[in-house]
N, C-alpha and C. Protein backbone atom coordinates (compact mmCIF):
# COMPACT_ATOMS: atom_id res chain seq x y z
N UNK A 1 5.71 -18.39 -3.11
CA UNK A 1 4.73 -17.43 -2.63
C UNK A 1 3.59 -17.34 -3.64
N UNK A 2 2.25 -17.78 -3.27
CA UNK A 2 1.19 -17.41 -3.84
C UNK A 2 0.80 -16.15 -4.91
N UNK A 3 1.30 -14.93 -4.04
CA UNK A 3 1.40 -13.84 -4.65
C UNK A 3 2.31 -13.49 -5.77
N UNK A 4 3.61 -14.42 -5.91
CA UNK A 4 4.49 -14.24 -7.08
C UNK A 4 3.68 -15.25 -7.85
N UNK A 5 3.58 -15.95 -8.03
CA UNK A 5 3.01 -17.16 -8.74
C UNK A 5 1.66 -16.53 -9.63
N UNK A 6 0.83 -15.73 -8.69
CA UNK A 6 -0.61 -15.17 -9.22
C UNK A 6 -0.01 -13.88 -10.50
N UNK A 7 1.10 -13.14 -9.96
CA UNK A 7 1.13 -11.90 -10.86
C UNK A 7 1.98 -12.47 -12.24
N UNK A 8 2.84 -13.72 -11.28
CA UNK A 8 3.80 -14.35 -13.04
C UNK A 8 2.79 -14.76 -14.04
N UNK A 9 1.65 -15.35 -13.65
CA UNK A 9 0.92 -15.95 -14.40
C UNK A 9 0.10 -14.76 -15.14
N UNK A 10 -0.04 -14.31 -14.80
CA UNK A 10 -0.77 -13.01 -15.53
C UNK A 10 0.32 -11.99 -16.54
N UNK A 11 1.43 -12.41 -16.00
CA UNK A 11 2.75 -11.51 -17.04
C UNK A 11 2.68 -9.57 -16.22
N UNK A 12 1.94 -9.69 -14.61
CA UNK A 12 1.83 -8.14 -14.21
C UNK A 12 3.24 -8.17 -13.69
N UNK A 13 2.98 -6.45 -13.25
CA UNK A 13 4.14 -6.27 -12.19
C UNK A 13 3.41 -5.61 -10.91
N UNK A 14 3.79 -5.82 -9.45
CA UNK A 14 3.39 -4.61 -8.59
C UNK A 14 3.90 -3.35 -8.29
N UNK A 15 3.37 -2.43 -7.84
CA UNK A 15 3.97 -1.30 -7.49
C UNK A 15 3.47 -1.34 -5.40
N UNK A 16 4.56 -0.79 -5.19
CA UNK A 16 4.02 -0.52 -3.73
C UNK A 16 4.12 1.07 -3.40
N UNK A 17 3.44 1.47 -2.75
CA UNK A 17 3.46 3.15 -1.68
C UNK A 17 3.01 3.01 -0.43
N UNK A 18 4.11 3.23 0.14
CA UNK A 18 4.10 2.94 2.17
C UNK A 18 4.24 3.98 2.71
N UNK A 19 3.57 4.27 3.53
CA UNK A 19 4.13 5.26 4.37
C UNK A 19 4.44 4.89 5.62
N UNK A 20 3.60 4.66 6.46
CA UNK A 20 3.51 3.60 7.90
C UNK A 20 4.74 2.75 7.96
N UNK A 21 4.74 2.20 6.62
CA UNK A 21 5.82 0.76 6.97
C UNK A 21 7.31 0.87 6.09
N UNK A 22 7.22 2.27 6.08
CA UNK A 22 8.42 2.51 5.41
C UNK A 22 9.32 1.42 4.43
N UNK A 23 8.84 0.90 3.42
CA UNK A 23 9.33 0.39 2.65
C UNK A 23 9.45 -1.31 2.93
N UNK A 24 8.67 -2.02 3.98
CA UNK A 24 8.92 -2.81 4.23
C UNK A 24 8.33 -3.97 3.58
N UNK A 25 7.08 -3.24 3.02
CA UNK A 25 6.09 -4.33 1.75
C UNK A 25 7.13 -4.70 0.53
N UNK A 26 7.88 -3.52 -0.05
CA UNK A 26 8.76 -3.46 -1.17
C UNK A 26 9.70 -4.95 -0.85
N UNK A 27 10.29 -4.36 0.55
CA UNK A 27 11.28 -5.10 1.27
C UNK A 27 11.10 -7.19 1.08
N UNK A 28 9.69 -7.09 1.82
CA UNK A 28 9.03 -8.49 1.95
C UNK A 28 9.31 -9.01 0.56
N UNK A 29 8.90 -8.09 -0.57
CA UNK A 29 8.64 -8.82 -2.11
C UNK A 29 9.77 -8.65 -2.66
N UNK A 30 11.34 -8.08 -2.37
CA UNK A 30 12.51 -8.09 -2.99
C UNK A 30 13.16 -9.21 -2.22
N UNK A 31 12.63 -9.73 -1.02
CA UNK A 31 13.46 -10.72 -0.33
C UNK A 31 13.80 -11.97 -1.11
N UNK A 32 12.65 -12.12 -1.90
CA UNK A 32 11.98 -13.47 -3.11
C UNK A 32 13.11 -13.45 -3.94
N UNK A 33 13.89 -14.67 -4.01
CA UNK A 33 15.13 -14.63 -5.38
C UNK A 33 13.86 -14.79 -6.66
N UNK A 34 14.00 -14.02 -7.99
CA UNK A 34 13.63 -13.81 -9.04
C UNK A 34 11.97 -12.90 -9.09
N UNK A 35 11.84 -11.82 -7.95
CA UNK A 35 11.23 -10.83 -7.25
C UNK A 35 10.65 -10.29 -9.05
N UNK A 36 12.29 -9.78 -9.54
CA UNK A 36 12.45 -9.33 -10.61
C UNK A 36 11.36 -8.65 -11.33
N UNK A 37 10.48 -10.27 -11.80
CA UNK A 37 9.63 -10.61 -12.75
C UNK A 37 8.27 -10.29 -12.26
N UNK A 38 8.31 -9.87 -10.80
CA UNK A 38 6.47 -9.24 -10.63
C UNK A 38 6.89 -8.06 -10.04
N UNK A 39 8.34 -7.62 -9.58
CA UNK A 39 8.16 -6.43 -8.96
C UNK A 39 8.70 -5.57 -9.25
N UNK A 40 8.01 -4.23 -9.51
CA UNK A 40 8.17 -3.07 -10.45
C UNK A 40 8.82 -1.94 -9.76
N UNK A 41 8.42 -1.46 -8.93
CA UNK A 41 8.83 -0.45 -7.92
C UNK A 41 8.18 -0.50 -6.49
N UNK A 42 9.04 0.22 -5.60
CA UNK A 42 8.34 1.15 -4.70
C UNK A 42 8.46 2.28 -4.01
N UNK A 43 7.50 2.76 -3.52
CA UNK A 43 7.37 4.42 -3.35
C UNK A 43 7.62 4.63 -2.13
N UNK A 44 8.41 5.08 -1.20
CA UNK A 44 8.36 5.21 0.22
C UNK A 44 7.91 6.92 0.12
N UNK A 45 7.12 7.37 0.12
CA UNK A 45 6.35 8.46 1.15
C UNK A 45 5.66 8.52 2.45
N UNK A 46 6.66 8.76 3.01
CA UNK A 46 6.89 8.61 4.48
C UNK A 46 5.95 10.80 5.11
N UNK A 47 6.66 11.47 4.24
CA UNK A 47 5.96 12.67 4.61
C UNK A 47 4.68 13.17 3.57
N UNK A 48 3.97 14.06 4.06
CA UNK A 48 2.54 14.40 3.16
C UNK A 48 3.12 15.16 1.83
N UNK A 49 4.28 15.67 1.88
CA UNK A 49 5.12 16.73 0.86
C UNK A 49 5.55 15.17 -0.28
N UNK A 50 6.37 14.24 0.21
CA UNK A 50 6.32 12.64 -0.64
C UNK A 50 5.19 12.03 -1.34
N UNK A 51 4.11 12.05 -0.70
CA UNK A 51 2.64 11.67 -1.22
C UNK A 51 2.68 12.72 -2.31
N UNK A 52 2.45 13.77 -2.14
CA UNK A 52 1.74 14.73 -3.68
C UNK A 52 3.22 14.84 -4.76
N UNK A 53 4.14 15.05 -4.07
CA UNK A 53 5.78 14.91 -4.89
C UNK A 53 5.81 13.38 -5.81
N UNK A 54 5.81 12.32 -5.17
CA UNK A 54 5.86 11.55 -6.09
C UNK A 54 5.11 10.61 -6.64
N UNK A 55 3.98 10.69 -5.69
CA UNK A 55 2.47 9.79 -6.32
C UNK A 55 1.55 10.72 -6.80
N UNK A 56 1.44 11.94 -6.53
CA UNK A 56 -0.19 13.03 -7.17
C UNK A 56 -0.68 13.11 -6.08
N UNK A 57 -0.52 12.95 -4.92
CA UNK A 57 -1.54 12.93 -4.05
C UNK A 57 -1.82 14.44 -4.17
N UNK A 58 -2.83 15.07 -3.92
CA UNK A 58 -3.21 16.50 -3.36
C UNK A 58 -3.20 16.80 -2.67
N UNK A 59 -2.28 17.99 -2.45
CA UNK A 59 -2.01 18.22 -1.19
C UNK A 59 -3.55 18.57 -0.31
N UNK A 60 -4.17 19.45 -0.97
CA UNK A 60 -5.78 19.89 -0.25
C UNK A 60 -6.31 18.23 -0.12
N UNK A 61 -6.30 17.01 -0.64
CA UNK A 61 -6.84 16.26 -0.21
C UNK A 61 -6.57 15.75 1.58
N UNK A 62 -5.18 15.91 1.17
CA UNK A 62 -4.55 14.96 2.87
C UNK A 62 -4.85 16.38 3.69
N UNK A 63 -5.36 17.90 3.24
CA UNK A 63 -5.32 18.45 4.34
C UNK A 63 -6.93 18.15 4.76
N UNK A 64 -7.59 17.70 3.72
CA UNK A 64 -8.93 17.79 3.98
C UNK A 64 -9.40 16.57 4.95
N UNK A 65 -8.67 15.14 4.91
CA UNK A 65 -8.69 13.97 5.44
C UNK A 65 -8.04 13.96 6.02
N UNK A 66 -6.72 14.39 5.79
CA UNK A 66 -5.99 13.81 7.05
C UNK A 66 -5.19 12.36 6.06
N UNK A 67 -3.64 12.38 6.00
CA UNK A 67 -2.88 11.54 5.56
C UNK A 67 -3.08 10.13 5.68
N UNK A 68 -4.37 9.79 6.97
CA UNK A 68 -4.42 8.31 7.10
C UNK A 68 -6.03 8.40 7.30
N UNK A 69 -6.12 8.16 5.74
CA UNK A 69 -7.53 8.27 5.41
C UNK A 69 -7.78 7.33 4.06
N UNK A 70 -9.19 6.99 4.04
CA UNK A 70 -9.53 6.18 2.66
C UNK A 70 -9.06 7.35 1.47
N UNK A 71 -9.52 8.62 1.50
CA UNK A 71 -9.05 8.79 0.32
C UNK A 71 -7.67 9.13 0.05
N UNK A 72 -7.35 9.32 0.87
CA UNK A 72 -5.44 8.90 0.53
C UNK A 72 -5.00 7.97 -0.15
N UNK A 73 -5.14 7.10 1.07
CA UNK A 73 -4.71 5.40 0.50
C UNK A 73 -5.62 5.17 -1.11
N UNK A 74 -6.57 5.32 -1.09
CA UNK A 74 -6.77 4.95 -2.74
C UNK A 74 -5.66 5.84 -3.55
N UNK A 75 -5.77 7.51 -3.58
CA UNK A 75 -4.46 8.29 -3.89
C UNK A 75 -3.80 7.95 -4.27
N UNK A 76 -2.93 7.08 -2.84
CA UNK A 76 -1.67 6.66 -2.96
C UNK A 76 -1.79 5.47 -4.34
N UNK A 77 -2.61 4.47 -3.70
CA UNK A 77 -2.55 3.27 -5.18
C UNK A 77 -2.81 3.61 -6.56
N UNK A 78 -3.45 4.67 -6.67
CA UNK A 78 -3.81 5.01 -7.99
C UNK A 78 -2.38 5.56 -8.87
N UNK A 79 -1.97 6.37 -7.70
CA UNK A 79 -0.37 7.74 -7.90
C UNK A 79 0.36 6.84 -8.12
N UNK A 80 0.66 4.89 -7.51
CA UNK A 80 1.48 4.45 -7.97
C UNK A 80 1.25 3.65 -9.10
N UNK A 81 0.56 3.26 -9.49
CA UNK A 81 -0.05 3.11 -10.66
C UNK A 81 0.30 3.99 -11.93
N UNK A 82 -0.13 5.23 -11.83
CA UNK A 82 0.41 5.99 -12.53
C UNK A 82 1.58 6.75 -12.78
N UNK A 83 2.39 6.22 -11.82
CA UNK A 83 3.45 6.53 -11.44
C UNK A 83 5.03 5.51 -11.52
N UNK A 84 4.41 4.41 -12.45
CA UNK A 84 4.91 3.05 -12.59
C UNK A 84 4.55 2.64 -14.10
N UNK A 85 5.07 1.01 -14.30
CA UNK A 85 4.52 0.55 -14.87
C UNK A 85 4.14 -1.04 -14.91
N UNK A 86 3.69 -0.71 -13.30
CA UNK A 86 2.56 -1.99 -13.30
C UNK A 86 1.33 -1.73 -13.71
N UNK A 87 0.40 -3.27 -12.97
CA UNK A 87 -1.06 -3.28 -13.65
C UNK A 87 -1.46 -3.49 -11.96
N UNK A 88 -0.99 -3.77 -11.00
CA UNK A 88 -1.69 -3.75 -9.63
C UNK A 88 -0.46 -3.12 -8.39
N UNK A 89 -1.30 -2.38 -7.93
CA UNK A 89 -0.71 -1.70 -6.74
C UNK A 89 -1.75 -1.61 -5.15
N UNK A 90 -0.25 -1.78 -4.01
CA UNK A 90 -0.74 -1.49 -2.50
C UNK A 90 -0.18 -0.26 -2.30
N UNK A 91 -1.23 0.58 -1.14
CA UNK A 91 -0.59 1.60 -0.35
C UNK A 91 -0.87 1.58 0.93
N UNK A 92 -0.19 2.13 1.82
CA UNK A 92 -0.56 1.87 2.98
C UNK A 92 -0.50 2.96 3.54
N UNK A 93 -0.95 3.50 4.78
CA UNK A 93 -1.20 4.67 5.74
C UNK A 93 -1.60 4.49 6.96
N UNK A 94 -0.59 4.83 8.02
CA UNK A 94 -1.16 4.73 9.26
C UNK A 94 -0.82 5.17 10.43
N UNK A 95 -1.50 4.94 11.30
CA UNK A 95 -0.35 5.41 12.36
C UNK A 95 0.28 4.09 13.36
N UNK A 96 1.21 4.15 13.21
CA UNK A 96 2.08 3.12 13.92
C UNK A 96 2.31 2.84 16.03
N UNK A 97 2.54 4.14 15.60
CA UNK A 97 3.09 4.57 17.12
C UNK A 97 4.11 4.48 17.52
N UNK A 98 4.55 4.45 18.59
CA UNK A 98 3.69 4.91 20.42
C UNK A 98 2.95 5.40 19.94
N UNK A 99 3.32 6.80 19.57
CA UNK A 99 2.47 8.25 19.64
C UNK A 99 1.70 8.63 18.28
N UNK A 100 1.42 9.55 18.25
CA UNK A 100 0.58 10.36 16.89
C UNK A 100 -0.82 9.74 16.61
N UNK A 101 -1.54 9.38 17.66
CA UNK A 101 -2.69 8.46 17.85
C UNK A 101 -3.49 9.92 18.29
N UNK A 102 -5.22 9.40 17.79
CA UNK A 102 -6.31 10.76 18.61
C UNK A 102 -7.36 9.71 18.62
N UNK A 103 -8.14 10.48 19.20
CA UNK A 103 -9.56 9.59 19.61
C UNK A 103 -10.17 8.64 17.96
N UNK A 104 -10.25 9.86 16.96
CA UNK A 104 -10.46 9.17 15.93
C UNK A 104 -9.16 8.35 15.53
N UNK A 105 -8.44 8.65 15.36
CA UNK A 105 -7.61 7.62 14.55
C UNK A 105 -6.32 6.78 15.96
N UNK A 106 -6.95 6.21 16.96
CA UNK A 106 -5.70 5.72 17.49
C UNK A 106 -4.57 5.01 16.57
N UNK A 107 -3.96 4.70 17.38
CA UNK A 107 -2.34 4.49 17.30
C UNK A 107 -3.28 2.87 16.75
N UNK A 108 -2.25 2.36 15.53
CA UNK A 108 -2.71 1.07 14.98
C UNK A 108 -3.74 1.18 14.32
N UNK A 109 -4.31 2.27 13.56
CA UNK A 109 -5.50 2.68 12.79
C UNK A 109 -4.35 2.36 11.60
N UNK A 110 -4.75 1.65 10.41
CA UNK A 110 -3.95 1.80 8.77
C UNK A 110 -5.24 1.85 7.97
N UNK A 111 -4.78 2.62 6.84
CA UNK A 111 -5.69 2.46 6.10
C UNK A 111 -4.85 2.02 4.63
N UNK A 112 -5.45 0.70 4.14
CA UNK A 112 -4.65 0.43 2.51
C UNK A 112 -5.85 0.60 1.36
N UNK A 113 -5.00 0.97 0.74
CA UNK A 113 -5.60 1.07 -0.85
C UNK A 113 -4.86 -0.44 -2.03
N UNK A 114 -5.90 -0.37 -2.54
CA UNK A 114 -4.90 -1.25 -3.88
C UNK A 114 -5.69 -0.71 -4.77
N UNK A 115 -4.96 -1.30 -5.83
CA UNK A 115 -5.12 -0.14 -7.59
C UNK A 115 -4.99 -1.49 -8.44
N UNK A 116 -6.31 -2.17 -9.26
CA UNK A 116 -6.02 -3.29 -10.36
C UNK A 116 -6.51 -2.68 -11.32
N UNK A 117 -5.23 -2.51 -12.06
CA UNK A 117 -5.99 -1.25 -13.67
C UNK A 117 -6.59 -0.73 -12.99
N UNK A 118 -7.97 -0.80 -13.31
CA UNK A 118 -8.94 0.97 -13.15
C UNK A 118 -9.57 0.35 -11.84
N UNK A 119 -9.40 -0.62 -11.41
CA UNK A 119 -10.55 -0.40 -9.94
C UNK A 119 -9.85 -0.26 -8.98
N UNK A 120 -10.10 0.65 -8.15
CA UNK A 120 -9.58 0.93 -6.66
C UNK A 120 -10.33 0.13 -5.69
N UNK A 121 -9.47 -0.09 -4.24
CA UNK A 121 -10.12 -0.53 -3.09
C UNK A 121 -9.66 -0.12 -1.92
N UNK A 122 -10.24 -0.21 -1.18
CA UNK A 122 -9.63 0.45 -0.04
C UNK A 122 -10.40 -0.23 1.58
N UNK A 123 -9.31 -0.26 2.61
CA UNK A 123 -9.88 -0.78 3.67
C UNK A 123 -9.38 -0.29 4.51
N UNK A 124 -10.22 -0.05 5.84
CA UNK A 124 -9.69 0.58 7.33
C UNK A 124 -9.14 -0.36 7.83
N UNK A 125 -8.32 -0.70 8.78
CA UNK A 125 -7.77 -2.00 9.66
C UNK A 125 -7.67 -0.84 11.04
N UNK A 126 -7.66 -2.44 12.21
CA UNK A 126 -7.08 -1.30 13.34
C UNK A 126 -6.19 -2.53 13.91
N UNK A 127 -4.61 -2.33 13.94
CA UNK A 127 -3.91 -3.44 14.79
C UNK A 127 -3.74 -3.64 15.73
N UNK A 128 -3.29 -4.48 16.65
CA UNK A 128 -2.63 -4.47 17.97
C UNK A 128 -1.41 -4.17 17.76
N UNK A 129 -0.96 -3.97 19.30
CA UNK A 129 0.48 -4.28 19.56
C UNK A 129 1.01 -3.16 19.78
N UNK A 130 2.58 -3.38 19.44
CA UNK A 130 3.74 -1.80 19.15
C UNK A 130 3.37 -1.86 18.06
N UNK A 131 4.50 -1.33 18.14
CA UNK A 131 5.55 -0.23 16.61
C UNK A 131 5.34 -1.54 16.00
N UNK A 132 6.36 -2.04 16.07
CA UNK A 132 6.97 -3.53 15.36
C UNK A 132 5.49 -4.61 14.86
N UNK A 133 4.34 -4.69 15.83
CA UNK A 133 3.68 -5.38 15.45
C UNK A 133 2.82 -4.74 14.39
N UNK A 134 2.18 -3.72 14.82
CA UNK A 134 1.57 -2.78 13.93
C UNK A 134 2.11 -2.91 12.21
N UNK A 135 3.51 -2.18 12.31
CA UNK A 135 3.99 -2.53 10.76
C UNK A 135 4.05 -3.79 10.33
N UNK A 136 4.14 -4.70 11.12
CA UNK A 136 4.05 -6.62 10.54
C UNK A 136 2.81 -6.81 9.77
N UNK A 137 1.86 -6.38 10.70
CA UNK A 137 0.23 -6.81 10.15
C UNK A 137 0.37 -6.01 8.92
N UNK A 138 0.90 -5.09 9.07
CA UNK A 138 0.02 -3.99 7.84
C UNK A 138 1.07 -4.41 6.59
N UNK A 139 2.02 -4.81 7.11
CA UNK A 139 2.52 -5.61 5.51
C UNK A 139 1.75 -7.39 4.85
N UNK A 140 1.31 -7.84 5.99
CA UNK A 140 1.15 -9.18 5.98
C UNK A 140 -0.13 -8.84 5.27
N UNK A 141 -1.34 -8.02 5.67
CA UNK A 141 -2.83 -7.57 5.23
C UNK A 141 -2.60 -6.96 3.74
N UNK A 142 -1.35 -6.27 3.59
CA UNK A 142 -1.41 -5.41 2.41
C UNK A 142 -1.23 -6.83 1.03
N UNK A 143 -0.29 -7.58 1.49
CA UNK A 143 0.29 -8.51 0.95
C UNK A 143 -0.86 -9.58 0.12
N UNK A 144 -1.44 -10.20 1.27
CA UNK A 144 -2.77 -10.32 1.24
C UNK A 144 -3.80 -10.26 0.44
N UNK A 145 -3.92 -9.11 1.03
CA UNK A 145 -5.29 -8.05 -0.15
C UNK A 145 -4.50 -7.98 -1.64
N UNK A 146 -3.42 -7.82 -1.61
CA UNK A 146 -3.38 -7.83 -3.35
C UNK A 146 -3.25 -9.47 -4.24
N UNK A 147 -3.19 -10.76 -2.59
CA UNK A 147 -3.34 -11.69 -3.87
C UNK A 147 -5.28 -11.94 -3.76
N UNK A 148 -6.11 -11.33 -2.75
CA UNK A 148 -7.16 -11.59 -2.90
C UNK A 148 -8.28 -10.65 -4.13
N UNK A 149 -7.36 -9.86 -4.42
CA UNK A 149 -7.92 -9.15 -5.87
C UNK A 149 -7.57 -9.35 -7.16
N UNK A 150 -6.17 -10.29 -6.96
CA UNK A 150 -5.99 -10.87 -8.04
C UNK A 150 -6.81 -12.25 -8.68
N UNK A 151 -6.96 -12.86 -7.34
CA UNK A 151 -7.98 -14.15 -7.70
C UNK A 151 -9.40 -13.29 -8.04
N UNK A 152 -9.58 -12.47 -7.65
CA UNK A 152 -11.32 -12.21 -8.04
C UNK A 152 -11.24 -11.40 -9.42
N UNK A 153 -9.88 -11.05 -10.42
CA UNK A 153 -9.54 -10.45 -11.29
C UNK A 153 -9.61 -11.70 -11.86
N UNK A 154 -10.24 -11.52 -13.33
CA UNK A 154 -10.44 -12.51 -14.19
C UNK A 154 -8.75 -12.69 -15.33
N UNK A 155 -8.20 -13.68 -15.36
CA UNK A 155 -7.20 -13.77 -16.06
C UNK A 155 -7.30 -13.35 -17.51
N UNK A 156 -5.99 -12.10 -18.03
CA UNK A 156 -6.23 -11.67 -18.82
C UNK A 156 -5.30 -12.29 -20.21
């Protein structure tokens, strides 16, 4: 995997925080025999009380946005970040479905954050599908996005 290969070479570790995909990014990167050596933790905050409990999130932030929002998801990557001891982190937020979809945020709206040292990023996605497809993409995109910030991260 590209993505183990990019963080061994650098000597990082990742951190993950899911909410949407309940632990399934963690999941994808523990499947890897010798995972070990890039992967640090992960955070399943699945409820808004999980976000500020074990990443910092604020609670007045997610009431102000709304749990599946850019400034969450940065939140979340930053909270695991600081909440760890890696050097790059994903978070994810979304709504999956069937249900819990509104005009603004339908069903398949995610929003991820990643955290490299001090720079944050963050992106809206909107998926197809179910349940099942929805959480696929949003692990496959999260996955992704953290080896495409590692290549644009200058080797340290």
């Amino acid at each position: 995997m590209a993505l183990a290969d990019a963080l061994r070479a650098r000597r990082w570790m990742l951190a993950t925080a899911e909410s949407c995909t309940g632990g399934l990014i963690a999941g994808a990167c523990t499947e890897m025999a010798g995972s070990s050596e890039w992967f640090e933790r992960g955070f399943v905050t699945y409820s808004n009380a999980a976000k500020s409990e074990l990443l910092g999130v604020p609670a007045s932030l997610i009431a102000r946005h709304g749990a599946v929002s850019e400034p969450v998801a940065r939140a979340m990557a930053a909270g695991a970040l600081a909440h760890s001891h890696a050097q790059v982190s994903v978070a994810v937020t979304g709504i999956a479905g069937p249900g819990g979809g509104s005009l603004e945020k339908p069903v398949g709206t995610v929003w991820l954050g990643w955290q490299v040292k001090d720079a944050g990023f963050a992106q809206r996605c909107h998926f197809s599908g179910g349940r099942h497809a929805v959480r696929a993409a949003t692990v496959t995109h999260a996955l992704q996005g953290v080896l495409d910030r590692l290549r644009q991260e200058p080797s340290s």
